[in-house]
PDB file of N, CA and C in Angstrom:
ATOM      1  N   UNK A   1      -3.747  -0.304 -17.286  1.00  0.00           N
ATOM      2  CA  UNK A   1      -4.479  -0.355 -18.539  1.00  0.00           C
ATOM      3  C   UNK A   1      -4.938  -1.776 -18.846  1.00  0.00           C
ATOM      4  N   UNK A   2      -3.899  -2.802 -18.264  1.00  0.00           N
ATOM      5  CA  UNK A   2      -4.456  -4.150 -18.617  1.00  0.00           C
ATOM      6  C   UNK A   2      -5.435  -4.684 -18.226  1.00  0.00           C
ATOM      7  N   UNK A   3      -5.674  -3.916 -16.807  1.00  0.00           N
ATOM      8  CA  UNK A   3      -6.791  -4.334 -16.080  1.00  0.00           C
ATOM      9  C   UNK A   3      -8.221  -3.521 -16.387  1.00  0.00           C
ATOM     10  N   UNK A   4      -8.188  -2.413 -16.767  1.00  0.00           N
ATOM     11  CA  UNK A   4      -9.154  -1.999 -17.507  1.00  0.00           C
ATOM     12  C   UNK A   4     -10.007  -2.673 -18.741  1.00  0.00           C
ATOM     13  N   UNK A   5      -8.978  -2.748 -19.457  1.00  0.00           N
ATOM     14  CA  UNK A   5      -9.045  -3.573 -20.887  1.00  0.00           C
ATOM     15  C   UNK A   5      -9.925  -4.939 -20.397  1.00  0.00           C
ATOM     16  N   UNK A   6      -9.264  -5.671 -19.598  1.00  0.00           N
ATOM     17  CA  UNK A   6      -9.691  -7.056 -19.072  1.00  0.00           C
ATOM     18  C   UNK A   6     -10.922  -7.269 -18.189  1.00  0.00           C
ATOM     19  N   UNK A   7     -11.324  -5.726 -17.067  1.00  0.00           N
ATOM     20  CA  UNK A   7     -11.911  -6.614 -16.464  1.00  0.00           C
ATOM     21  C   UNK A   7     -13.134  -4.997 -16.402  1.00  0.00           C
ATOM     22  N   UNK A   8     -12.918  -3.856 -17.106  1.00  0.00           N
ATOM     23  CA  UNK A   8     -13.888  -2.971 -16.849  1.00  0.00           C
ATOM     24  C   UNK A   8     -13.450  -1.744 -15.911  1.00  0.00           C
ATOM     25  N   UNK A   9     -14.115  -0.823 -15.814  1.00  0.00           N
ATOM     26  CA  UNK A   9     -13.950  -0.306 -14.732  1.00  0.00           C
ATOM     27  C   UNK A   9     -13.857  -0.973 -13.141  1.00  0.00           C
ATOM     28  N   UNK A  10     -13.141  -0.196 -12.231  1.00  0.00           N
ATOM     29  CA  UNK A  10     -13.076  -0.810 -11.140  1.00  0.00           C
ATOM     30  C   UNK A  10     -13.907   0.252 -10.367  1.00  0.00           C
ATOM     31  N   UNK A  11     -14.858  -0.609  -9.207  1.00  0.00           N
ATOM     32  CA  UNK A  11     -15.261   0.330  -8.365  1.00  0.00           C
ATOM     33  C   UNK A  11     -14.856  -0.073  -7.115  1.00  0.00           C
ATOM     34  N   UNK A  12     -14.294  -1.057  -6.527  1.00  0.00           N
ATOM     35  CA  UNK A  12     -13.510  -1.398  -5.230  1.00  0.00           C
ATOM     36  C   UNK A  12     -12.355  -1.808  -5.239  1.00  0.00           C
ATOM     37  N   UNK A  13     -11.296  -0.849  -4.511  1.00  0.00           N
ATOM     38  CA  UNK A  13      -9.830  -1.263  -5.038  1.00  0.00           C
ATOM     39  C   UNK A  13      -9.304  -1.181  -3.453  1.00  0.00           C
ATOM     40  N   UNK A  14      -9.022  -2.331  -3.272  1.00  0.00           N
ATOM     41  CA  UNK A  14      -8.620  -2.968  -1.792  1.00  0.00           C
ATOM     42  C   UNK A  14      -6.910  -3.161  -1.878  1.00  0.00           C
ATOM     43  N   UNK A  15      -6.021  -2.314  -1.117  1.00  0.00           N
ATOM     44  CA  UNK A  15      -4.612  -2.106  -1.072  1.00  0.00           C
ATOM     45  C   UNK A  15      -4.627  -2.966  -0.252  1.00  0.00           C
ATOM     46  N   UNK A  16      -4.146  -4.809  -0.090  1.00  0.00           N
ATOM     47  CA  UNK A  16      -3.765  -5.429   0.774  1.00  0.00           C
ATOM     48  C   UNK A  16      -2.474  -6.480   0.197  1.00  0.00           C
ATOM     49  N   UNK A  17      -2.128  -5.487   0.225  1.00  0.00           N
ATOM     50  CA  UNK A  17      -0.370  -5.860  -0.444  1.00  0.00           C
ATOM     51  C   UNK A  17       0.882  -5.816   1.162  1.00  0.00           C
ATOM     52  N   UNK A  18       1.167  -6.897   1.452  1.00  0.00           N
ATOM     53  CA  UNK A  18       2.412  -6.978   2.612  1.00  0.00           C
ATOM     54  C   UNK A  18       3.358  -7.654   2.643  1.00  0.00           C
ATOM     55  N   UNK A  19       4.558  -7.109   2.624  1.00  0.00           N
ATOM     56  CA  UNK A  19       6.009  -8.405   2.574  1.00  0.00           C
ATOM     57  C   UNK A  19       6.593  -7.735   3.659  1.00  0.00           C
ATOM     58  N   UNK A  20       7.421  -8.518   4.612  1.00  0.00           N
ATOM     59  CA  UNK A  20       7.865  -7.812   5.803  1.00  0.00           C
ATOM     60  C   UNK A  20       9.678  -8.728   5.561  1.00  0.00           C
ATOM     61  N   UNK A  21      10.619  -7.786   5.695  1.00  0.00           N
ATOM     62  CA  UNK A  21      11.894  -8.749   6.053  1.00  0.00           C
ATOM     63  C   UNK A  21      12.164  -9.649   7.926  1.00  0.00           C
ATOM     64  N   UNK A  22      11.356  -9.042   8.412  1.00  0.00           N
ATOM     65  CA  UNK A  22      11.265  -9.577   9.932  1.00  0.00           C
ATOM     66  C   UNK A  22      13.073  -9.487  11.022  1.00  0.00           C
ATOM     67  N   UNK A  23      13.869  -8.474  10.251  1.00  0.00           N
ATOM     68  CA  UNK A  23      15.381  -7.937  10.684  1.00  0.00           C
ATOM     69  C   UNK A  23      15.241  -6.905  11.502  1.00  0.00           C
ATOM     70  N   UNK A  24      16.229  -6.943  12.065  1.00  0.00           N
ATOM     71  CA  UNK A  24      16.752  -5.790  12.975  1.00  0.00           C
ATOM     72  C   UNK A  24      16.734  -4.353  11.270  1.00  0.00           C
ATOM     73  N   UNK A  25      16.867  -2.649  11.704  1.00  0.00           N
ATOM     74  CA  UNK A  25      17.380  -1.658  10.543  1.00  0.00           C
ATOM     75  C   UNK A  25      18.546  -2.593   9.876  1.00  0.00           C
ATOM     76  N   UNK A  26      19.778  -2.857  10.987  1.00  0.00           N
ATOM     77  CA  UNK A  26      20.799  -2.788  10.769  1.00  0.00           C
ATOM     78  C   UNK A  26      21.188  -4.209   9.745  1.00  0.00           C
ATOM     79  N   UNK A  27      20.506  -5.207  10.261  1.00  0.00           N
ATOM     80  CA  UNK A  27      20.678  -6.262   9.563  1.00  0.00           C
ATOM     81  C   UNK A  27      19.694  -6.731   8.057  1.00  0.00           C
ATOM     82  N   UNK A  28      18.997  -5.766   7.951  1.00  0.00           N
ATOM     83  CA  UNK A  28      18.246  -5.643   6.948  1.00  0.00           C
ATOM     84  C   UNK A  28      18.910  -5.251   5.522  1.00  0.00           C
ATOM     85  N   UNK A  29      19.095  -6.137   4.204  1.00  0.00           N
ATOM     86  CA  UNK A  29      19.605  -5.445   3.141  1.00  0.00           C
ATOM     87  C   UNK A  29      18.614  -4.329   2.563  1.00  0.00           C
ATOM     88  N   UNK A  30      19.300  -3.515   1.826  1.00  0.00           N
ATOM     89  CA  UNK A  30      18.777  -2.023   1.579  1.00  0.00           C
ATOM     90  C   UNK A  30      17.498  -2.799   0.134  1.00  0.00           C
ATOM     91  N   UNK A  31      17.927  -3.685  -0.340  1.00  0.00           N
ATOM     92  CA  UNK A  31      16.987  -4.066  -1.490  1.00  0.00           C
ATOM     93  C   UNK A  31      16.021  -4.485  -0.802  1.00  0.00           C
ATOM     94  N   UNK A  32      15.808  -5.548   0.047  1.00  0.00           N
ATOM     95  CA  UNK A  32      14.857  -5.841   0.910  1.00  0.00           C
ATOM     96  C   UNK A  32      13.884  -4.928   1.459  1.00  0.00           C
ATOM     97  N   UNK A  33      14.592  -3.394   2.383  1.00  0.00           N
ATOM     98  CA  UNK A  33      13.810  -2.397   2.751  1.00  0.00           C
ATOM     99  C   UNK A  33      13.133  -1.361   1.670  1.00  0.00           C
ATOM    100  N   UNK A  34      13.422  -1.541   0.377  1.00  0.00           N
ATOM    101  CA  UNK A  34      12.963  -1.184  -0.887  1.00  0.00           C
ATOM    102  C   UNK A  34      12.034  -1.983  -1.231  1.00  0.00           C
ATOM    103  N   UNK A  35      11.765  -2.972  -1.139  1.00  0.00           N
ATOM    104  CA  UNK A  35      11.000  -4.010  -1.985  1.00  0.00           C
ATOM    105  C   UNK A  35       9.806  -3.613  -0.633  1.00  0.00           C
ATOM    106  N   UNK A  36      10.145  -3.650   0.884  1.00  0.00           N
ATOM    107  CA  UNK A  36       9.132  -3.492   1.516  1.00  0.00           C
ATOM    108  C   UNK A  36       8.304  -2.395   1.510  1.00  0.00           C
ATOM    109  N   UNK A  37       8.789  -1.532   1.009  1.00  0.00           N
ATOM    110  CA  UNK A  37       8.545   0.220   1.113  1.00  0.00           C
ATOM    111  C   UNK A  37       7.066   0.044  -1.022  1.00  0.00           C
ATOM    112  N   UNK A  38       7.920  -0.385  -1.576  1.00  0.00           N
ATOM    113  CA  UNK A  38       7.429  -0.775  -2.966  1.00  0.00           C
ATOM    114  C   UNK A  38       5.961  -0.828  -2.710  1.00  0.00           C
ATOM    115  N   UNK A  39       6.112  -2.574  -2.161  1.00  0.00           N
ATOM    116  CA  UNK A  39       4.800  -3.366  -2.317  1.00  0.00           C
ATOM    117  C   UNK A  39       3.826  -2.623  -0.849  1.00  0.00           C
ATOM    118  N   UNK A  40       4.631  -2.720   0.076  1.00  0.00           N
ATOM    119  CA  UNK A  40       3.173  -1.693   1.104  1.00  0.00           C
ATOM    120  C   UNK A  40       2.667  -0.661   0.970  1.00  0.00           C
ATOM    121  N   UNK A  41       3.538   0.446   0.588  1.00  0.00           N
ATOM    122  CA  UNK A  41       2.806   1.824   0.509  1.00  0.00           C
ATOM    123  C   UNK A  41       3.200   2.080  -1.063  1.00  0.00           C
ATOM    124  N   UNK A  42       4.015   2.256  -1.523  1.00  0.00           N
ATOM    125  CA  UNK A  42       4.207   2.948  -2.903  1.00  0.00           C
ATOM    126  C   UNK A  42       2.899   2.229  -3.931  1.00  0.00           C
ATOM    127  N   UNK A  43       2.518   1.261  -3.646  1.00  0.00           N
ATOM    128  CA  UNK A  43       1.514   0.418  -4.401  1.00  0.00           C
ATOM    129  C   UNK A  43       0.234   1.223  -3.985  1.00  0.00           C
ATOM    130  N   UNK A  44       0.079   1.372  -2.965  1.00  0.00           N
ATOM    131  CA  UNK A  44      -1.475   2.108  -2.783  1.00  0.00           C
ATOM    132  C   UNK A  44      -1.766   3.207  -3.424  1.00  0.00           C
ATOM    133  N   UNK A  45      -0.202   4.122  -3.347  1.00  0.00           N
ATOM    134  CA  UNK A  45      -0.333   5.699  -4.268  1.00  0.00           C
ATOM    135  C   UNK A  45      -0.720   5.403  -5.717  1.00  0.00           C
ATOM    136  N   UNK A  46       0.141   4.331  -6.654  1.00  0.00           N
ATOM    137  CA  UNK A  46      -0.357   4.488  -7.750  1.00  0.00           C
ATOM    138  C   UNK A  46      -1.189   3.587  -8.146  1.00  0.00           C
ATOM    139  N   UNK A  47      -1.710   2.332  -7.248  1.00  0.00           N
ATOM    140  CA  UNK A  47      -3.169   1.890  -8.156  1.00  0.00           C
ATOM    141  C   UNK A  47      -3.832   2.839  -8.008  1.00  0.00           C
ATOM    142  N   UNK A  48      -4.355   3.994  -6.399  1.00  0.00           N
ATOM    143  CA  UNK A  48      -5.684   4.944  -6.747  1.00  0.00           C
ATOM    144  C   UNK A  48      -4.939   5.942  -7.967  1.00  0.00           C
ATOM    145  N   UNK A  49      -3.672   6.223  -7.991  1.00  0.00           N
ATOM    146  CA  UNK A  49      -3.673   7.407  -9.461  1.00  0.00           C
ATOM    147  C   UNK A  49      -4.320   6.781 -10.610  1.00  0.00           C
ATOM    148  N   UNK A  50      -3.950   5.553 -10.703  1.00  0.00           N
ATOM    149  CA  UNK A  50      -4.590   4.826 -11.580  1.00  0.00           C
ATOM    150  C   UNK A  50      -6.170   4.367 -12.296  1.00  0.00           C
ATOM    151  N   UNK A  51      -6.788   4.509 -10.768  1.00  0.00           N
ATOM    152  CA  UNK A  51      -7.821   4.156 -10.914  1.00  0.00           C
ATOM    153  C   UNK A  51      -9.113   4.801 -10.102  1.00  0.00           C
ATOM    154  N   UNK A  52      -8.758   5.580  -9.394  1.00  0.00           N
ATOM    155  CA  UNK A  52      -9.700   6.856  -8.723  1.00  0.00           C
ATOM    156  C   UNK A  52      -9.999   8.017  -9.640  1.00  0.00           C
ATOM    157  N   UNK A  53      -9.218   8.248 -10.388  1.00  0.00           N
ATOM    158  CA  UNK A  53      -9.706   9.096 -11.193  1.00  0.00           C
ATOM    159  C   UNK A  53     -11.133   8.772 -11.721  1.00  0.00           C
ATOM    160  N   UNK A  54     -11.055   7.631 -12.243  1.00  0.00           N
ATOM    161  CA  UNK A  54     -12.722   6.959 -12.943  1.00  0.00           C
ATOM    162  C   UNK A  54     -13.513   7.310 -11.805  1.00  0.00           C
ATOM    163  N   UNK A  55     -13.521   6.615 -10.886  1.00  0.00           N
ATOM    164  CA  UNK A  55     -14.536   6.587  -9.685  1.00  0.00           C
ATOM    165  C   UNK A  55     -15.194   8.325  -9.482  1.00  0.00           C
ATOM    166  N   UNK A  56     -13.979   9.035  -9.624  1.00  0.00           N
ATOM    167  CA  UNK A  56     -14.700  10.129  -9.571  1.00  0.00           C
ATOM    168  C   UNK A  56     -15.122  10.608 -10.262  1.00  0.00           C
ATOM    169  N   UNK A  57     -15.027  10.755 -11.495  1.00  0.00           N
ATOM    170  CA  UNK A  57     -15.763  10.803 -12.798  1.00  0.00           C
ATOM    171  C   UNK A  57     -16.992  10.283 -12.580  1.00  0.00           C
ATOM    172  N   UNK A  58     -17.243   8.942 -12.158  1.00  0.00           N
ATOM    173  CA  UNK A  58     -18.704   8.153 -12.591  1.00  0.00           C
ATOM    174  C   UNK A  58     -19.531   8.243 -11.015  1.00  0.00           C
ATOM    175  N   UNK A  59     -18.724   9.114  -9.875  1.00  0.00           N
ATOM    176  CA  UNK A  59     -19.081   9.878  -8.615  1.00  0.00           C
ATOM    177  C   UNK A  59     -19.516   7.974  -7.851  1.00  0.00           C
ATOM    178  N   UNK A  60     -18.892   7.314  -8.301  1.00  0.00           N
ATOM    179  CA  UNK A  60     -18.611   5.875  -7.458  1.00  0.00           C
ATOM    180  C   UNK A  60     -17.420   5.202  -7.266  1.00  0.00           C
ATOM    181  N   UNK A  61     -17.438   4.291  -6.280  1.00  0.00           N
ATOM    182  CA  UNK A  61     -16.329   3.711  -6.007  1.00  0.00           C
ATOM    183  C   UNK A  61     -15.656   3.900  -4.433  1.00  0.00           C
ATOM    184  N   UNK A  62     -14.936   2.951  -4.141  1.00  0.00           N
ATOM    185  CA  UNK A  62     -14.333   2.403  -2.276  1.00  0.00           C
ATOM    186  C   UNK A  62     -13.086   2.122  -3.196  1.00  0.00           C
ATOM    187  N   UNK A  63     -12.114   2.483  -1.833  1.00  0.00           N
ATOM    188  CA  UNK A  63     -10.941   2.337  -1.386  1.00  0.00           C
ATOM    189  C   UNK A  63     -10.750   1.572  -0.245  1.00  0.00           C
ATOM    190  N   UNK A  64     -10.419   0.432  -0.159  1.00  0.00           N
ATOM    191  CA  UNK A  64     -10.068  -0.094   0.940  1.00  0.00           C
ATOM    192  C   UNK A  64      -8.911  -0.319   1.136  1.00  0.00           C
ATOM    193  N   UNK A  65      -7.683   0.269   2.570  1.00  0.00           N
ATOM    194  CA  UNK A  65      -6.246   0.067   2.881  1.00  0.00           C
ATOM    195  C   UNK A  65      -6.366  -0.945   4.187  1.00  0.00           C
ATOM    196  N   UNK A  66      -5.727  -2.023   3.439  1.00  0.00           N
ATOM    197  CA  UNK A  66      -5.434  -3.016   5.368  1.00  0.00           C
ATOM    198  C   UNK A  66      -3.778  -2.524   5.626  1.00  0.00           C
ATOM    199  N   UNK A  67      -3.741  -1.951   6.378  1.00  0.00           N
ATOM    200  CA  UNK A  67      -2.316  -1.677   6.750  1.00  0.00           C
ATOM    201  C   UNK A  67      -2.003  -2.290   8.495  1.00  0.00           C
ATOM    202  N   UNK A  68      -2.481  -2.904   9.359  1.00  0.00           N
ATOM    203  CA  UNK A  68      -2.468  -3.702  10.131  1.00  0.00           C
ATOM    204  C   UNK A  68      -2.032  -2.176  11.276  1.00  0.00           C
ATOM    205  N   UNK A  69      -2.141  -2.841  12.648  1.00  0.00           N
ATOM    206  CA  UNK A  69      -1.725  -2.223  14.015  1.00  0.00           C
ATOM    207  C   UNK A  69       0.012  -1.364  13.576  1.00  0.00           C
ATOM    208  N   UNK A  70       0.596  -1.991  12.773  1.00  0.00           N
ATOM    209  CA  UNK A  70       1.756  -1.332  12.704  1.00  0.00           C
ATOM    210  C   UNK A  70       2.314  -0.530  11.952  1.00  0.00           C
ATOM    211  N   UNK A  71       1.077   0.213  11.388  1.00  0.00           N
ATOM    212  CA  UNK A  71       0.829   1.264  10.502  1.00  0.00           C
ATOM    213  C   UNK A  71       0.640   2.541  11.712  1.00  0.00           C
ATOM    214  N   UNK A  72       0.553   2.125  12.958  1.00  0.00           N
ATOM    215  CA  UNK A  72       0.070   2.955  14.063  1.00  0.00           C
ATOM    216  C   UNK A  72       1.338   2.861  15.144  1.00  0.00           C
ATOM    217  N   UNK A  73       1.970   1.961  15.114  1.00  0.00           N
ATOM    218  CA  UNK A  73       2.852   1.817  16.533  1.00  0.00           C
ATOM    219  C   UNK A  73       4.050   0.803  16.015  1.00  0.00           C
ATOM    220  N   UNK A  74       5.057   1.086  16.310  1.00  0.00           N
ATOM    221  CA  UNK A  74       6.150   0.146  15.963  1.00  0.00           C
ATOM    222  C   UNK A  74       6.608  -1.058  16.683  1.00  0.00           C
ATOM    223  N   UNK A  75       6.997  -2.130  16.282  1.00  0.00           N
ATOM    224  CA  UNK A  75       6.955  -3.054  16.654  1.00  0.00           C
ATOM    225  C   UNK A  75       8.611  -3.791  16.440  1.00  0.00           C
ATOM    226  N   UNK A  76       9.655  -4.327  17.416  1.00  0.00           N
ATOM    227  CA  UNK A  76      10.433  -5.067  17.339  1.00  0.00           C
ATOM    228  C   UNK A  76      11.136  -5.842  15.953  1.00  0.00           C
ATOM    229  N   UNK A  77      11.531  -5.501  15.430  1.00  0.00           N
ATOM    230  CA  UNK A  77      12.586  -6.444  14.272  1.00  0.00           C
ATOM    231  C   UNK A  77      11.053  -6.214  12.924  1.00  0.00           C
ATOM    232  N   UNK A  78      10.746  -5.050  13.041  1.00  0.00           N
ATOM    233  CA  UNK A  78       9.664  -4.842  12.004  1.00  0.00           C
ATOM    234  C   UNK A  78      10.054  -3.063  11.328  1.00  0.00           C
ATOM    235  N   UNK A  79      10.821  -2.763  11.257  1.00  0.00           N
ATOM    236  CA  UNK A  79      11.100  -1.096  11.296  1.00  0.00           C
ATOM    237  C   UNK A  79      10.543  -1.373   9.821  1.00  0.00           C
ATOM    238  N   UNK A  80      10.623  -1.603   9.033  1.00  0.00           N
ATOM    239  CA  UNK A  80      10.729  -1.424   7.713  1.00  0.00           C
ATOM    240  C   UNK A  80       9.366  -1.946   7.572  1.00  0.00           C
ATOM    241  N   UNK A  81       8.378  -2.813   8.141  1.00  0.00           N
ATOM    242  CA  UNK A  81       7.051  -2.827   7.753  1.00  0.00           C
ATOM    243  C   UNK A  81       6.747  -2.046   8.606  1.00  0.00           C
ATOM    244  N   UNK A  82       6.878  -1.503   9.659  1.00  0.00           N
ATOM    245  CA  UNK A  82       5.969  -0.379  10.722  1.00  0.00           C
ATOM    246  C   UNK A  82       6.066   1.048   9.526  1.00  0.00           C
ATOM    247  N   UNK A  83       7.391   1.488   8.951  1.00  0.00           N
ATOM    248  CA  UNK A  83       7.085   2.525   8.298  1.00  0.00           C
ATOM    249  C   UNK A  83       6.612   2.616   6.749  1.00  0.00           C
ATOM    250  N   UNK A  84       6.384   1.166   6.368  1.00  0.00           N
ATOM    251  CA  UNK A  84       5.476   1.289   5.349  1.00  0.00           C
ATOM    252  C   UNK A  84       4.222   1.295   5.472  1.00  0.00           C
ATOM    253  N   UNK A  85       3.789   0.615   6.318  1.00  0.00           N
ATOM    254  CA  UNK A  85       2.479   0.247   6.775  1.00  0.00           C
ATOM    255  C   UNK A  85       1.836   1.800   7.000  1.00  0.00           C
ATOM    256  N   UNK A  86       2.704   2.513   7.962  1.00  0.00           N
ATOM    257  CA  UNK A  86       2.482   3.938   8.490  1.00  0.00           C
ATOM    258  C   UNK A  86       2.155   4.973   7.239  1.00  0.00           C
ATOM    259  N   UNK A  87       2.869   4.585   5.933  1.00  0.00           N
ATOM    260  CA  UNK A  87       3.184   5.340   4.963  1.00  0.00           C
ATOM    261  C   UNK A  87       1.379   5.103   4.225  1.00  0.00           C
ATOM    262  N   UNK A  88       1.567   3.357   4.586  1.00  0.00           N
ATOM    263  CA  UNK A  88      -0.256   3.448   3.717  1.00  0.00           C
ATOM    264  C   UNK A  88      -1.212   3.962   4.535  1.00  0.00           C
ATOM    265  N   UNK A  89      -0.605   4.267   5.869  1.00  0.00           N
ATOM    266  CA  UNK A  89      -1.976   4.542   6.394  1.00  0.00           C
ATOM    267  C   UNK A  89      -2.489   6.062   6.692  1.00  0.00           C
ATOM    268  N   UNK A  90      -1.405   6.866   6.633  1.00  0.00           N
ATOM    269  CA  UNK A  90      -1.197   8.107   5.837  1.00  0.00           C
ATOM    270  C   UNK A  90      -1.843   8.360   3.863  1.00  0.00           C
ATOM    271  N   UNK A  91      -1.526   7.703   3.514  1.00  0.00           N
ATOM    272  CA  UNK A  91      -1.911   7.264   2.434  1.00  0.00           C
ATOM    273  C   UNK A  91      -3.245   7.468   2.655  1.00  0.00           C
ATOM    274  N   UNK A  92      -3.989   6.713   2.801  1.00  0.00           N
ATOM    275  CA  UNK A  92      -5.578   6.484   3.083  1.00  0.00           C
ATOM    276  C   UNK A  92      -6.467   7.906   3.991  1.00  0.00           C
ATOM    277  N   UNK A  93      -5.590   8.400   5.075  1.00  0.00           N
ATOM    278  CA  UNK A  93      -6.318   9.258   5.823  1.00  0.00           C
ATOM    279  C   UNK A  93      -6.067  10.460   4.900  1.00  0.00           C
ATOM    280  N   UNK A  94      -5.039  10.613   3.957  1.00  0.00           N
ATOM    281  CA  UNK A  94      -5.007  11.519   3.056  1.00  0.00           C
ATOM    282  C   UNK A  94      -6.486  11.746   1.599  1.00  0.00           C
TER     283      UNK A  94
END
């Protein structure tokens, strides 16, 4: 709402939100794999609830998701950004 108020409707809303802990599962704290899960994918679901609705109303507006190569394939001491990343990029093809 603040951003409405402040800056108008939005017609390009670019999800490029990434924090990675760079741990093994095991050595990873559980707040850490929360905070990664948060800001990569849980963020993409509710800015578009937020703000796709308008776009379709006024039949305008882009979505853009950068969710990188490891939204597709997993990668070494990354589990927790490979399955968020995966989560936005699901997200998007949805």
């Amino acid at each position: 709402e603040k951003v409405k108020s402040q800056a108008g409707e939005v017609d390009i809303l670019v999800n490029n939100a990434g924090v990675i802990t760079g741990r093994t599962l095991f050595d990873s704290p559980d707040a850490l794999i929360q905070r990664t899960m948060v800001v990569n994918c849980n963020a993409c679901l509710f800015t578009a609830k937020n703000f796709v609705k308008s776009m379709i109303a006024r039949n305008t507006g882009h979505i853009v998701t950068v969710a990188s190569m490891s939204g597709k394939a997993g990668v070494a001491k990354q589990v927790d950004y490979c399955a968020s990343k995966h989560g936005a990029v699901g997200f998007h093809e949805s």
